[in-house]
Protein backbone atom coordinates (compact mmCIF):
# COMPACT_ATOMS: atom_id res chain seq x y z
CA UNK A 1 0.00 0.00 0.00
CA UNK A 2 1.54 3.22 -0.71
CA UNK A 3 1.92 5.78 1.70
CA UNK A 4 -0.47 9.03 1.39
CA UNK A 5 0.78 12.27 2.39
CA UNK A 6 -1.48 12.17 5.57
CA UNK A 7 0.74 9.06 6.64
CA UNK A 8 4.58 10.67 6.22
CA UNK A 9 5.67 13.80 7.44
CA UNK A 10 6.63 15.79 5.03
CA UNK A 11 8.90 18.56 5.67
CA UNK A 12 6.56 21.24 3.95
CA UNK A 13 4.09 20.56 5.51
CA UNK A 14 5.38 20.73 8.98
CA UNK A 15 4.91 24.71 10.53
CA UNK A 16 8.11 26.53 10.38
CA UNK A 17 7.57 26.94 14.36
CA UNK A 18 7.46 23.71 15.25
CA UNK A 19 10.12 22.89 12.47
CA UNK A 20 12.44 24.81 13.85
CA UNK A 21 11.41 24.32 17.78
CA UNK A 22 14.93 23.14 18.81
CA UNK A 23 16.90 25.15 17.03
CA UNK A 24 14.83 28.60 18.53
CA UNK A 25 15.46 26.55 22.11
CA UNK A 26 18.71 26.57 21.40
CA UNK A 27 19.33 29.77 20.15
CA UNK A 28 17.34 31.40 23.22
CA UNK A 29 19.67 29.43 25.59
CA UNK A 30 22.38 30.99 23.63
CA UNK A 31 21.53 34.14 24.00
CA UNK A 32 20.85 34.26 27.39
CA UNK A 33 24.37 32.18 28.16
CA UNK A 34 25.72 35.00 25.64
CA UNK A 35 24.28 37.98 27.31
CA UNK A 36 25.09 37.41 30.72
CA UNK A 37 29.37 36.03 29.87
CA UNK A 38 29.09 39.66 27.82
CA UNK A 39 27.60 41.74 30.86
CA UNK A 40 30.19 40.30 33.19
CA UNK A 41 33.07 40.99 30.34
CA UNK A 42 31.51 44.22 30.20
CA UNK A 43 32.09 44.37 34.09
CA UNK A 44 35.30 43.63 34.35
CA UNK A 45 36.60 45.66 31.32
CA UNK A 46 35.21 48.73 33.05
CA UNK A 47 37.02 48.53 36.18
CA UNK A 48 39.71 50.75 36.26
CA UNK A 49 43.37 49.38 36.42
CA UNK A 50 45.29 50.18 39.03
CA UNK A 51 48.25 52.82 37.79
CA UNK A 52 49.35 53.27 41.05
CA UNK A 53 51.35 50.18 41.12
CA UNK A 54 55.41 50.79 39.75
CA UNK A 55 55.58 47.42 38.41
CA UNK A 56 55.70 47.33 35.29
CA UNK A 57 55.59 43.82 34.76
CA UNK A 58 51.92 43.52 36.25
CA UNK A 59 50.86 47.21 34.70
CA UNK A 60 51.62 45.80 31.48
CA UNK A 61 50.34 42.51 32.33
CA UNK A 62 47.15 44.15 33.28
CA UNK A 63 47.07 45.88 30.04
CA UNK A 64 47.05 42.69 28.13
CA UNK A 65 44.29 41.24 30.10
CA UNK A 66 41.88 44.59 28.97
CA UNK A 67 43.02 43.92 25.52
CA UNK A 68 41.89 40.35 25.38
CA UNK A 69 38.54 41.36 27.14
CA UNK A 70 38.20 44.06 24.71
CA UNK A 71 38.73 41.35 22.10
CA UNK A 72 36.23 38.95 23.88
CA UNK A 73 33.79 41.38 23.99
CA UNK A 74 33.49 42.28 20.23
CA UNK A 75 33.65 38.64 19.43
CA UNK A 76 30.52 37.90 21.83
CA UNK A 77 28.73 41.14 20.52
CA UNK A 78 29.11 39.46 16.77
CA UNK A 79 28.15 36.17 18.24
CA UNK A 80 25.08 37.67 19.51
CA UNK A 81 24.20 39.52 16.61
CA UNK A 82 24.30 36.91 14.69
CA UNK A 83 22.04 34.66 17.54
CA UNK A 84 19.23 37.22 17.32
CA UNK A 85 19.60 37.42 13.49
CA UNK A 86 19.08 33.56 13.64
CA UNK A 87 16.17 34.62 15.84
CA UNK A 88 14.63 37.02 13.66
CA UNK A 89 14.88 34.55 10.95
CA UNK A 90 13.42 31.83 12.25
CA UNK A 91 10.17 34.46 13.17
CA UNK A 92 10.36 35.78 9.32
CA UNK A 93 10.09 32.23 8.23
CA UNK A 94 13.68 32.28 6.14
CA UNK A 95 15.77 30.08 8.72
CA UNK A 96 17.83 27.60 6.90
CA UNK A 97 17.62 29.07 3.68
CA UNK A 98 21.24 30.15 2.87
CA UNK A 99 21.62 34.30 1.98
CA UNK A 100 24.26 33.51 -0.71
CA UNK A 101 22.70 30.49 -2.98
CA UNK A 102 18.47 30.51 -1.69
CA UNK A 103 19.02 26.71 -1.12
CA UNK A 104 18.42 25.13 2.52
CA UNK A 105 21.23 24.63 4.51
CA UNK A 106 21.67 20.88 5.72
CA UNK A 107 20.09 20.01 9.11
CA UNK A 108 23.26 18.73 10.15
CA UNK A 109 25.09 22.04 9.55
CA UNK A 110 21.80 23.83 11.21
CA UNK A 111 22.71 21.19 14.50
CA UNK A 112 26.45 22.12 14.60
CA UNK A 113 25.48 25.71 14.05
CA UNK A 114 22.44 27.08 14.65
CA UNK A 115 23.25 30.62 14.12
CA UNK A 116 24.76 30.22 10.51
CA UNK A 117 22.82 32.01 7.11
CA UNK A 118 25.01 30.04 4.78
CA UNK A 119 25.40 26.44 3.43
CA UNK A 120 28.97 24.93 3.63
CA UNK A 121 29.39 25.84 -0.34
CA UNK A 122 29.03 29.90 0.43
CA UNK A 123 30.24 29.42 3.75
CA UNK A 124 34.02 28.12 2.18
CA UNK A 125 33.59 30.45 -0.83
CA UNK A 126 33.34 33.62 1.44
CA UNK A 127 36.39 32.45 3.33
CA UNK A 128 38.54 32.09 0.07
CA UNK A 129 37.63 35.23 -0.92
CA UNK A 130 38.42 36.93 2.47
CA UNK A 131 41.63 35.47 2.11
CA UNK A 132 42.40 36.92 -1.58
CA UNK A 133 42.17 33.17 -3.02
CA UNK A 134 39.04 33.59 -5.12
């Protein structure tokens, strides 16, 4: 007997909500995780360092450590722009359709990273380029 369409779940036909129901889980947890490692980044790269100290050793080690939170902190402020544009996507109903070709990303690539907008083929592509090898 040949399955109908009532009796296999089709992809289609499932709501992009629930489709995508783990990977908006996910993403939320993200966030939040995101958010809160940021605000206490953002904590500790506004406390002063101490210049009173005539060590220069530990002033310069001190400068080193605000350098790399600086660092930290733009990363996770890209990181969680690119969460909420995940977000947003998944609400406009264009999650896992990659921005370069219009062709769904893999599910497997969605799993590993839930945040990306591009399929492994535009993903690699954009890298040559950004390194001159295109």
């Amino acid at each position: 007997m040949k399955p109908t369409s009532s009796d296999s779940a089709n992809r289609n036909d499932v709501p992009p909500a629930a489709r995508w129901a783990w990977h908006a889980r996910t993403l939320r947890a993200l966030h939040r995780r995101l958010l809160r490692e940021h605000d206490e980044h953002w904590h500790d790269s506004a406390t002063p360092a101490d210049k009173d100290t005539h060590d220069f050793a530990d002033t310069a080690s001190g400068e080193r450590e605000r350098e790399r939170l600086f660092a930290t902190l733009l990363s996770e402020g890209n990181r969680l722009g690119d969460v909420e544009a995940a977000l947003d996507r998944i609400a406009a109903g264009t999650y896992g359709i990659c921005e370069v070709t219009g062709r769904p990303i893999p599910e497997d690539r969605l799993r590993a990273l839930p945040w990306t907008r591009l399929c492994k083929e535009a993903a690699e592509e954009l890298e040559r380029k950004a390194r001159g090898y295109s």
